[in-house]
C-alpha atoms as a PDB file:
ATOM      1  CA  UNK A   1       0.000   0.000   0.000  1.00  0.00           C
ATOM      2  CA  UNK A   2       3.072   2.042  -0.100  1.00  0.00           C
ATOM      3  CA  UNK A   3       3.033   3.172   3.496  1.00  0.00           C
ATOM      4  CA  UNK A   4       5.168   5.094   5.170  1.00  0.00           C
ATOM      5  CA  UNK A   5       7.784   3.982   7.841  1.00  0.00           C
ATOM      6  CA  UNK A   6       6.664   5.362  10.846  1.00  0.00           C
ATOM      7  CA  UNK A   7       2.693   3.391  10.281  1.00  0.00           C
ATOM      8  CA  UNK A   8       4.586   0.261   8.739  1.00  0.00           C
ATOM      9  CA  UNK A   9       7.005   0.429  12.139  1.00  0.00           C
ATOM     10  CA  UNK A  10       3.774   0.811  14.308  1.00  0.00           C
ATOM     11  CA  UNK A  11       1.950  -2.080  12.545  1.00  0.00           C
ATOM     12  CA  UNK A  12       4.379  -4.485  12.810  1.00  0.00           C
ATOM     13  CA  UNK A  13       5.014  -3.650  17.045  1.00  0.00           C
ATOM     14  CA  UNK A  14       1.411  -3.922  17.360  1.00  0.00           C
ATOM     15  CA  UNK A  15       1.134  -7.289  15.887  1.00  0.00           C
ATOM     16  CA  UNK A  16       4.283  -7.967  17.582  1.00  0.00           C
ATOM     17  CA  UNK A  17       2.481  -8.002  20.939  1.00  0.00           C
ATOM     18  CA  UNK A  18      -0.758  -9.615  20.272  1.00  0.00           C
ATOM     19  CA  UNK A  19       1.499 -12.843  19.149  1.00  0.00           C
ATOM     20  CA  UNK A  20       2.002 -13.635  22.833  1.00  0.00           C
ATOM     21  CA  UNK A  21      -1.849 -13.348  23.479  1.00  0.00           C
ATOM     22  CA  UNK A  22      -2.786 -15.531  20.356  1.00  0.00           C
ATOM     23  CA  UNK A  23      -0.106 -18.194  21.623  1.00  0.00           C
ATOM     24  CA  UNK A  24      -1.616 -18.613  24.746  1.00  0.00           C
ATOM     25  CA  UNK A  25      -4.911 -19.074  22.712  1.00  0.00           C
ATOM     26  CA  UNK A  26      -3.474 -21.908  20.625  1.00  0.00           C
ATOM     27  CA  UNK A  27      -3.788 -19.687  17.583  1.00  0.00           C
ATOM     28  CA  UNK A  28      -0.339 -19.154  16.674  1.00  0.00           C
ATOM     29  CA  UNK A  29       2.810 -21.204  17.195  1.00  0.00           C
ATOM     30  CA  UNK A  30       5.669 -18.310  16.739  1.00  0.00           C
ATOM     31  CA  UNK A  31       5.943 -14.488  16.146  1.00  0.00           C
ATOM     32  CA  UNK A  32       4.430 -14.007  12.687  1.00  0.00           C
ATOM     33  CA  UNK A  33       6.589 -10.804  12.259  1.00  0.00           C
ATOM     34  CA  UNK A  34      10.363 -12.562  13.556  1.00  0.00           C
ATOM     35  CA  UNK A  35      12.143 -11.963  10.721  1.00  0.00           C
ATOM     36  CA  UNK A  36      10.447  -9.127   9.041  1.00  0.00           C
ATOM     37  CA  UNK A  37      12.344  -6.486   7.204  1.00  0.00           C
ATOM     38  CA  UNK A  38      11.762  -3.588   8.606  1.00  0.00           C
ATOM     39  CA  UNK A  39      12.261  -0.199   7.214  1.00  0.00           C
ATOM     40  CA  UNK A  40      14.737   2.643   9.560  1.00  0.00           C
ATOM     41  CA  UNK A  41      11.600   5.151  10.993  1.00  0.00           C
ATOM     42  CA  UNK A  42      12.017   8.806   9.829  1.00  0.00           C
ATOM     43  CA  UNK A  43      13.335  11.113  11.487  1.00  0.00           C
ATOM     44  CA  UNK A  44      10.240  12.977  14.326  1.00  0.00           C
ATOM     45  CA  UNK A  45      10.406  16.204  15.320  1.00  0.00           C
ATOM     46  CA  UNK A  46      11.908  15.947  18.950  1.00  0.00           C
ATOM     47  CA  UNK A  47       9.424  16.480  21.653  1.00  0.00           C
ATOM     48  CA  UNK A  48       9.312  20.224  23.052  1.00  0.00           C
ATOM     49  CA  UNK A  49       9.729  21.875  26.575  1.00  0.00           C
ATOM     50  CA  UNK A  50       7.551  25.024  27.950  1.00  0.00           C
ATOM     51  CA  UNK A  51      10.004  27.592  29.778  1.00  0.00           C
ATOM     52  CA  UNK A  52       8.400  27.867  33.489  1.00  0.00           C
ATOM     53  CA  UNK A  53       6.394  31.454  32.306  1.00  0.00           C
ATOM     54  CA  UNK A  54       4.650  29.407  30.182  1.00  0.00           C
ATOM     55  CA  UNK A  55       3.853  26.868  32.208  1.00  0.00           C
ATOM     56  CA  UNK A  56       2.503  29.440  34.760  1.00  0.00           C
ATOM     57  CA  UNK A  57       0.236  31.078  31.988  1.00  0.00           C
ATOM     58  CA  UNK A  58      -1.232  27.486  30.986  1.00  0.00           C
ATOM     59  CA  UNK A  59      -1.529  26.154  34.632  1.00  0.00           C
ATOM     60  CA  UNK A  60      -3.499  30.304  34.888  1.00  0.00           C
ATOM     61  CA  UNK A  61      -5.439  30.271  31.756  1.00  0.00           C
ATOM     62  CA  UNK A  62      -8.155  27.567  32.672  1.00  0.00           C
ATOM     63  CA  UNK A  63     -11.825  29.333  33.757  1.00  0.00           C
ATOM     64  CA  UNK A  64     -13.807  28.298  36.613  1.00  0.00           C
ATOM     65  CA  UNK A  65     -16.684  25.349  35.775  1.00  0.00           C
ATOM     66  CA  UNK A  66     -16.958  21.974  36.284  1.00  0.00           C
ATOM     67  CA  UNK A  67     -15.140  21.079  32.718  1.00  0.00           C
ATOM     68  CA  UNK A  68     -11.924  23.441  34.178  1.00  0.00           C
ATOM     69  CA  UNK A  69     -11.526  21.620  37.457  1.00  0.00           C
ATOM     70  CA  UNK A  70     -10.923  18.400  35.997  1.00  0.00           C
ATOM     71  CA  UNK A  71      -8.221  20.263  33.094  1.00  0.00           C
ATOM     72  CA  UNK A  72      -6.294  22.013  35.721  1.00  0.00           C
ATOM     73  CA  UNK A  73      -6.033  18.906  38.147  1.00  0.00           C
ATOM     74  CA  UNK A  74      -4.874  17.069  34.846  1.00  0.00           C
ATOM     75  CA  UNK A  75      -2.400  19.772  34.006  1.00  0.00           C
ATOM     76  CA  UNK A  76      -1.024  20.283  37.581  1.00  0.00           C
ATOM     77  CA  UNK A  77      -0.314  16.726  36.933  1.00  0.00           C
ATOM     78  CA  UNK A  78       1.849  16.959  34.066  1.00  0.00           C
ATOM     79  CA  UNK A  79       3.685  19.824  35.014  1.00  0.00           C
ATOM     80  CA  UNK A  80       4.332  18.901  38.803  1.00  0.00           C
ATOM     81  CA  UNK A  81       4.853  15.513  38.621  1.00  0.00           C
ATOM     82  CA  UNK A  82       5.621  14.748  34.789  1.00  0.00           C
ATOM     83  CA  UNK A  83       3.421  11.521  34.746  1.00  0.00           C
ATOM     84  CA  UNK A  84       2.374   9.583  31.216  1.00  0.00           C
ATOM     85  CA  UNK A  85      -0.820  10.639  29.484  1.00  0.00           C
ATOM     86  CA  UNK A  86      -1.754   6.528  30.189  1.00  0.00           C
ATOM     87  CA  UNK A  87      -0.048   7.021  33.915  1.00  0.00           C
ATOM     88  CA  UNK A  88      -2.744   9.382  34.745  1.00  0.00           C
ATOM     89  CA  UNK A  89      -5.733   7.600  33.008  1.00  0.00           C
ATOM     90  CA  UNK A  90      -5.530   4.853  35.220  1.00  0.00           C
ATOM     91  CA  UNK A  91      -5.533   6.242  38.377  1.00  0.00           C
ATOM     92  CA  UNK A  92      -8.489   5.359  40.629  1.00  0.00           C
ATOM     93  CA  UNK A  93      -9.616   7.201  44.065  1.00  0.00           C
ATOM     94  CA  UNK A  94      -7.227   4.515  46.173  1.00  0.00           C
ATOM     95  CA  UNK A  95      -4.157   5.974  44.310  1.00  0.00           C
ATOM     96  CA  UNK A  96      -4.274   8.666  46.565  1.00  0.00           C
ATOM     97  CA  UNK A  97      -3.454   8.700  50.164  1.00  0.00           C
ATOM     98  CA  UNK A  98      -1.112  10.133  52.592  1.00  0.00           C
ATOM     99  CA  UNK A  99       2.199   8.836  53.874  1.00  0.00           C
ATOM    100  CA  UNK A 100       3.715  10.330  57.161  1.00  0.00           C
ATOM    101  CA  UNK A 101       1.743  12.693  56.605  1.00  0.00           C
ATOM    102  CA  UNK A 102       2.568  13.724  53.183  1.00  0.00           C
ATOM    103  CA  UNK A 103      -0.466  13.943  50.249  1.00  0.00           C
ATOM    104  CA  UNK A 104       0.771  11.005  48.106  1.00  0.00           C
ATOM    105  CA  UNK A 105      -0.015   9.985  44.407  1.00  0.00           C
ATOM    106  CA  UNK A 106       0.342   6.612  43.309  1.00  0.00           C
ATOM    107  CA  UNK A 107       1.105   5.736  39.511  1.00  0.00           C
ATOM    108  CA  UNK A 108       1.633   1.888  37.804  1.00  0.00           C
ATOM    109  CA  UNK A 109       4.357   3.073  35.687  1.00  0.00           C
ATOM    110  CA  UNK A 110       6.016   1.381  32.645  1.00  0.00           C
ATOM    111  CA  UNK A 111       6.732  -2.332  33.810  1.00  0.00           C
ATOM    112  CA  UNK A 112       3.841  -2.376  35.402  1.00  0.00           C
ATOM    113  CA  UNK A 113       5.305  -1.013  38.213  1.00  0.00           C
ATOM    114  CA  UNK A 114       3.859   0.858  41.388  1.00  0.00           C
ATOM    115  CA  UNK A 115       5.667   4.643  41.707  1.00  0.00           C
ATOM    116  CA  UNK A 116       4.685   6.780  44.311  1.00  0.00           C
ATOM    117  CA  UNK A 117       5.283  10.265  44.201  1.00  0.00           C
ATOM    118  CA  UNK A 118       4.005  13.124  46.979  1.00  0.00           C
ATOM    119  CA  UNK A 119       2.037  15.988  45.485  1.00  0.00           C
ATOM    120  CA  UNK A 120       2.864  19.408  45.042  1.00  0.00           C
ATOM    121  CA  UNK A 121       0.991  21.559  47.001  1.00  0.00           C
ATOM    122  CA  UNK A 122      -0.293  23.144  44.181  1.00  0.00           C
ATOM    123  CA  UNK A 123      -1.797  19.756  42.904  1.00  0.00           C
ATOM    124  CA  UNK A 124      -3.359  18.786  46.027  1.00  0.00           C
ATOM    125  CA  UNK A 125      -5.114  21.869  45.613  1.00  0.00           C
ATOM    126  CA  UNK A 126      -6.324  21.424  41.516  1.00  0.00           C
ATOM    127  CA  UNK A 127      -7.719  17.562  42.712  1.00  0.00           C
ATOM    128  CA  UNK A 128      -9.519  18.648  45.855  1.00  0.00           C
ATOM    129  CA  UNK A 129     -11.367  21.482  43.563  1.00  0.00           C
ATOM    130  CA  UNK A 130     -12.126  18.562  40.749  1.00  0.00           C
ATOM    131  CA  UNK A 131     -12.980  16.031  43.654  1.00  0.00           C
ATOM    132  CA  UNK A 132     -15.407  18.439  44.572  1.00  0.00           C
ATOM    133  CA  UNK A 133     -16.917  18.868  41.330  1.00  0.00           C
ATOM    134  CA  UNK A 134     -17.312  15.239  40.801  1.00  0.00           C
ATOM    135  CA  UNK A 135     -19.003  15.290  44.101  1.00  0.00           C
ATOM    136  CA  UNK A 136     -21.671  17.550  43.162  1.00  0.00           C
ATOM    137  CA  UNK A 137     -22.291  15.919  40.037  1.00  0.00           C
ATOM    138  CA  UNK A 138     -23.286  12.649  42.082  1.00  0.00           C
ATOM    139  CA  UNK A 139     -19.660  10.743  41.214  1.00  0.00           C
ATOM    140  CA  UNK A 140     -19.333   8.063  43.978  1.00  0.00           C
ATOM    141  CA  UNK A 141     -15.311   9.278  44.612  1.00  0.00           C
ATOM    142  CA  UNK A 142     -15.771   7.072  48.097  1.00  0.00           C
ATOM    143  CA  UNK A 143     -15.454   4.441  45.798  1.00  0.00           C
ATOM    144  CA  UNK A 144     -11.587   3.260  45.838  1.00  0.00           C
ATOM    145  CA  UNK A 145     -12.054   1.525  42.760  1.00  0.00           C
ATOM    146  CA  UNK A 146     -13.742   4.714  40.896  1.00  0.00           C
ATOM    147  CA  UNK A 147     -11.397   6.512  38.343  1.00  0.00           C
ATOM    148  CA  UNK A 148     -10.233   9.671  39.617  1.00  0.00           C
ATOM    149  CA  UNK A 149     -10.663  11.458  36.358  1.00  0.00           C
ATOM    150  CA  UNK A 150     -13.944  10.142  34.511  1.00  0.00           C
ATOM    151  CA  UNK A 151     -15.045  11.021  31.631  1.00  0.00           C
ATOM    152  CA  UNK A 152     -17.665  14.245  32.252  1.00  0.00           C
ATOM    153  CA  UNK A 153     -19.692  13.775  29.594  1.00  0.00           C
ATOM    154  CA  UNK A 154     -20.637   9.958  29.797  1.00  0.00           C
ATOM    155  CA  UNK A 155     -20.987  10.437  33.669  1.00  0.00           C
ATOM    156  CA  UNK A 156     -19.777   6.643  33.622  1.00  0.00           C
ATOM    157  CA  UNK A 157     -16.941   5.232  35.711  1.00  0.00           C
ATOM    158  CA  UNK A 158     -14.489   5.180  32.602  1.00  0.00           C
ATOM    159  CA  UNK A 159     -11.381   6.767  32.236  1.00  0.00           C
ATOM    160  CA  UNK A 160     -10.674   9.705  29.792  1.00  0.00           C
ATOM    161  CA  UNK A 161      -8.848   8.734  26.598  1.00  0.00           C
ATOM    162  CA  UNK A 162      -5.557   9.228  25.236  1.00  0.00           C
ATOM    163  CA  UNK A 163      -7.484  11.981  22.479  1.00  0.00           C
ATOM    164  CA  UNK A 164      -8.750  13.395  25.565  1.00  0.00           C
ATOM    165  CA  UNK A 165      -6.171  14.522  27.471  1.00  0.00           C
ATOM    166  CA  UNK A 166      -4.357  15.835  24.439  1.00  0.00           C
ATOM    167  CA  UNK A 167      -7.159  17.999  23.793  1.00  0.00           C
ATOM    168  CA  UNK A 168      -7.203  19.513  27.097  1.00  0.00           C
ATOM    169  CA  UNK A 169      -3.244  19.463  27.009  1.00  0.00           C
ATOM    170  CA  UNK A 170      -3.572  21.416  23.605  1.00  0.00           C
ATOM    171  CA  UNK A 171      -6.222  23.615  24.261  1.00  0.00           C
ATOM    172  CA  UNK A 172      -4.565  24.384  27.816  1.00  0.00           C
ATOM    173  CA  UNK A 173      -1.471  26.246  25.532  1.00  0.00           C
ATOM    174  CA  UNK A 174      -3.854  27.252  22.970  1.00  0.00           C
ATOM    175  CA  UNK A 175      -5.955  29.471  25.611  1.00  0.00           C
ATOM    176  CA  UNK A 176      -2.894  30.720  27.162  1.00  0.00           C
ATOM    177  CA  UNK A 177      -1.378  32.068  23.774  1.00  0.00           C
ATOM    178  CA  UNK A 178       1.826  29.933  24.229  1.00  0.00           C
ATOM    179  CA  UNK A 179       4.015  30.379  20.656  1.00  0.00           C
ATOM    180  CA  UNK A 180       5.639  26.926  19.837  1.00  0.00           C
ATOM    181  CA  UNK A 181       8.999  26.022  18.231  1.00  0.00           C
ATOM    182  CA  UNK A 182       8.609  25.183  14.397  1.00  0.00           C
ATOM    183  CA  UNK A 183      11.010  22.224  14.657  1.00  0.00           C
ATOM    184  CA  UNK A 184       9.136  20.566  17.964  1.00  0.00           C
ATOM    185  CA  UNK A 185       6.401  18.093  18.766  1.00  0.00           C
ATOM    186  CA  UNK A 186       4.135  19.288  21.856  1.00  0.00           C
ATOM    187  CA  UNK A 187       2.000  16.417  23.754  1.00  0.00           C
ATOM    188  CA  UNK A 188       1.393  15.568  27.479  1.00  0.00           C
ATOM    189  CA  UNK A 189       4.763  14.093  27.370  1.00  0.00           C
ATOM    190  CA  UNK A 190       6.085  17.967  26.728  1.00  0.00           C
ATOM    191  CA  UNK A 191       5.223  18.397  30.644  1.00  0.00           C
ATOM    192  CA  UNK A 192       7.366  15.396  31.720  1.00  0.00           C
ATOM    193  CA  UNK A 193      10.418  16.883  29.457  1.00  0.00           C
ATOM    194  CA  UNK A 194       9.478  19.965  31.129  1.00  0.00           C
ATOM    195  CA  UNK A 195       9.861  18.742  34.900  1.00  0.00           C
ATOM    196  CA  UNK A 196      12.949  17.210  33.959  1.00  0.00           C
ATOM    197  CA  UNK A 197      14.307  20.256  32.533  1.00  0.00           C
ATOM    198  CA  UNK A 198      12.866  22.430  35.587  1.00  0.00           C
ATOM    199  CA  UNK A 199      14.598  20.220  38.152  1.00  0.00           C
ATOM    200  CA  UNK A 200      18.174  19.341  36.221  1.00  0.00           C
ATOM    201  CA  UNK A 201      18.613  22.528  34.653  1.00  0.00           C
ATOM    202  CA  UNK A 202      17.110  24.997  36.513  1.00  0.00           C
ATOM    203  CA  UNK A 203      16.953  23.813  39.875  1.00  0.00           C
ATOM    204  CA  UNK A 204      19.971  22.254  39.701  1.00  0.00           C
ATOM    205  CA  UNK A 205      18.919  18.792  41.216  1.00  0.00           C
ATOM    206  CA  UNK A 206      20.583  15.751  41.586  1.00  0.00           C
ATOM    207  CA  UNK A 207      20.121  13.334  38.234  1.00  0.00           C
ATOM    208  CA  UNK A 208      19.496  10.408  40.943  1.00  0.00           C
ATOM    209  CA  UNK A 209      17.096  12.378  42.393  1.00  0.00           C
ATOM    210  CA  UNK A 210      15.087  13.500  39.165  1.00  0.00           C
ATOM    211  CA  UNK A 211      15.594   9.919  38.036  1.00  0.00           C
ATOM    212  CA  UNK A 212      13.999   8.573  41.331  1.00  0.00           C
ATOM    213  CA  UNK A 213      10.876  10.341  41.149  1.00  0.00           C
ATOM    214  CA  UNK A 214      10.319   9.853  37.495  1.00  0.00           C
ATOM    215  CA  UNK A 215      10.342   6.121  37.790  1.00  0.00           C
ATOM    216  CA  UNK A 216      13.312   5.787  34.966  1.00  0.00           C
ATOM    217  CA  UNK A 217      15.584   2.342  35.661  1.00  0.00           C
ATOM    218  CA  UNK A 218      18.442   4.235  33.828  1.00  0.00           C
ATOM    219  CA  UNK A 219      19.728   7.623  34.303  1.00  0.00           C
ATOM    220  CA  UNK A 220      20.615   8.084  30.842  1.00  0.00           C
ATOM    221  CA  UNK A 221      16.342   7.789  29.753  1.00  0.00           C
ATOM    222  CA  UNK A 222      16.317  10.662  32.420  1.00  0.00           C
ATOM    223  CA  UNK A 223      18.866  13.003  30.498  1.00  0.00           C
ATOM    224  CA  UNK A 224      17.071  12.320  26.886  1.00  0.00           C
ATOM    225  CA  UNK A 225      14.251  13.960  28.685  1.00  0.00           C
ATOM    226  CA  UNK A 226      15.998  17.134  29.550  1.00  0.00           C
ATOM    227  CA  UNK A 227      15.462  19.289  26.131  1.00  0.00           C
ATOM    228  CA  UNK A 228      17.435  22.657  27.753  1.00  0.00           C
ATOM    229  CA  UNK A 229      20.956  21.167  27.790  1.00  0.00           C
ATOM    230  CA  UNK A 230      20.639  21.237  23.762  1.00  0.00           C
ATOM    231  CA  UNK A 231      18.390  24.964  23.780  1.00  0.00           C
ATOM    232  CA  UNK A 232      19.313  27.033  21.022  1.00  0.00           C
ATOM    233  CA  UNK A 233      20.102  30.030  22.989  1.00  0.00           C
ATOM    234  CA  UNK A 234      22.764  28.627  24.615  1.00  0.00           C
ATOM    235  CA  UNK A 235      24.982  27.659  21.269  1.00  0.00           C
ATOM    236  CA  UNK A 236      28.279  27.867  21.088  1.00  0.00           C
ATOM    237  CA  UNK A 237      27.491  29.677  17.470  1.00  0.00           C
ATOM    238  CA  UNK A 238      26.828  32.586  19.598  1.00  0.00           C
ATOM    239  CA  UNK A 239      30.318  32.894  20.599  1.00  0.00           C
ATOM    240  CA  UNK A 240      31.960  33.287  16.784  1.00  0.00           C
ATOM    241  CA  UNK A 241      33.209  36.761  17.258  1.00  0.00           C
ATOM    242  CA  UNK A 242      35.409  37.446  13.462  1.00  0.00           C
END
């Protein structure tokens, strides 16, 4: 069908993992894609980072309603704790609780591992306001087991999708008249590139540190996420003085 690589690439992974599945079925006896040529995926636009003014006008430009509540909890997410679009879909009222003390988030991160992370005051704030929006639209969120961000307009205990939350992501910088780099990509996963940016180049903390609370098994995953070590403004081209 002449494809192109990137859809071919995508195809082939996604088949990829259902062989398992159709194995254990008696279905299939092997990988039906070992052995494939594949074709080298073109080169993406690298994902973008939001300097921390912008971040402040996005996390400011949401309006009060019921609709806002649930964007800025979302967003307060991102760009305080740098969780996966998929990360935050999951999580159910028992993902949050308290430790020592401390207002405590709990993701199932890549490996299906459990990460918790304490909330930034500024989050704990954004959920409370949703929670209490999803209260007074008769959401049971004494439920453990109910999803902590529902979808609104189904009133149903399912979780938001993926298109979902990059609308509101989207619509978030939209609203607050952020101006994007030609040459980037901007998604949810912008706010994780931005946390790790924030903390390793601006804050100045530790990489093991950064690393722990994003949930990365390898330090080096952590640096590919920090976009400001490679910013434009800080080129060396800058320097030619003939």
């Amino acid at each position: 069908r002449r494809q192109a690589p990137n859809p071919i690439l995508k195809t082939l992974s996604g088949i990829s993992a259902l062989c398992p599945f159709l194995a254990d079925a008696g279905l299939l006896d092997r990988d039906i894609t070992y052995g494939v040529s594949r074709p080298e995926a073109e080169n993406q636009r690298e994902t973008g980072d939001l300097p921390e003014e912008d971040v402040r006008r996005v996390l400011g430009a949401a309006k009060k309603g019921y609709a806002s509540a649930s964007h800025r909890a979302i967003l307060s997410l991102l760009f305080h704790n740098g969780p996966r679009s998929r990360e935050i879909r999951e999580l159910r009222m028992k993902d949050l609780g308290t430790i020592r003390g401390i207002r405590v988030v709990r993701f199932r991160i890549k490996g299906d591992r459990i990460h918790e992370q304490p909330l930034h005051p500024i989050a704990i704030a954004a959920i409370e306001e949703h929670l209490e929006i999803l209260r007074s639209r008769g959401f049971p969120i004494d439920d453990p087991e109910h999803v902590l961000f529902p979808s609104l307009k189904t009133g149903r205990n399912q979780p938001m999708s993926d298109e979902a939350i990059r609308y509101i992501f989207k619509s978030a910088l939209k609203k607050a008249g952020i101006q994007l780099d030609s040459f980037r990509r901007y998604s949810p996963h912008s706010a994780r590139a931005t946390v790790t940016g924030h903390l390793l180049d601006t804050v100045g903390a530790r990489l093991e540190d950064v690393q722990e609370a994003l949930g990365h098994k390898n330090s080096r995953t952590t640096q590919g996420y920090n976009k400001r070590k490679k910013a434009v403004e800080k080129s060396v081209v800058f320097k030619v003085g003939y």
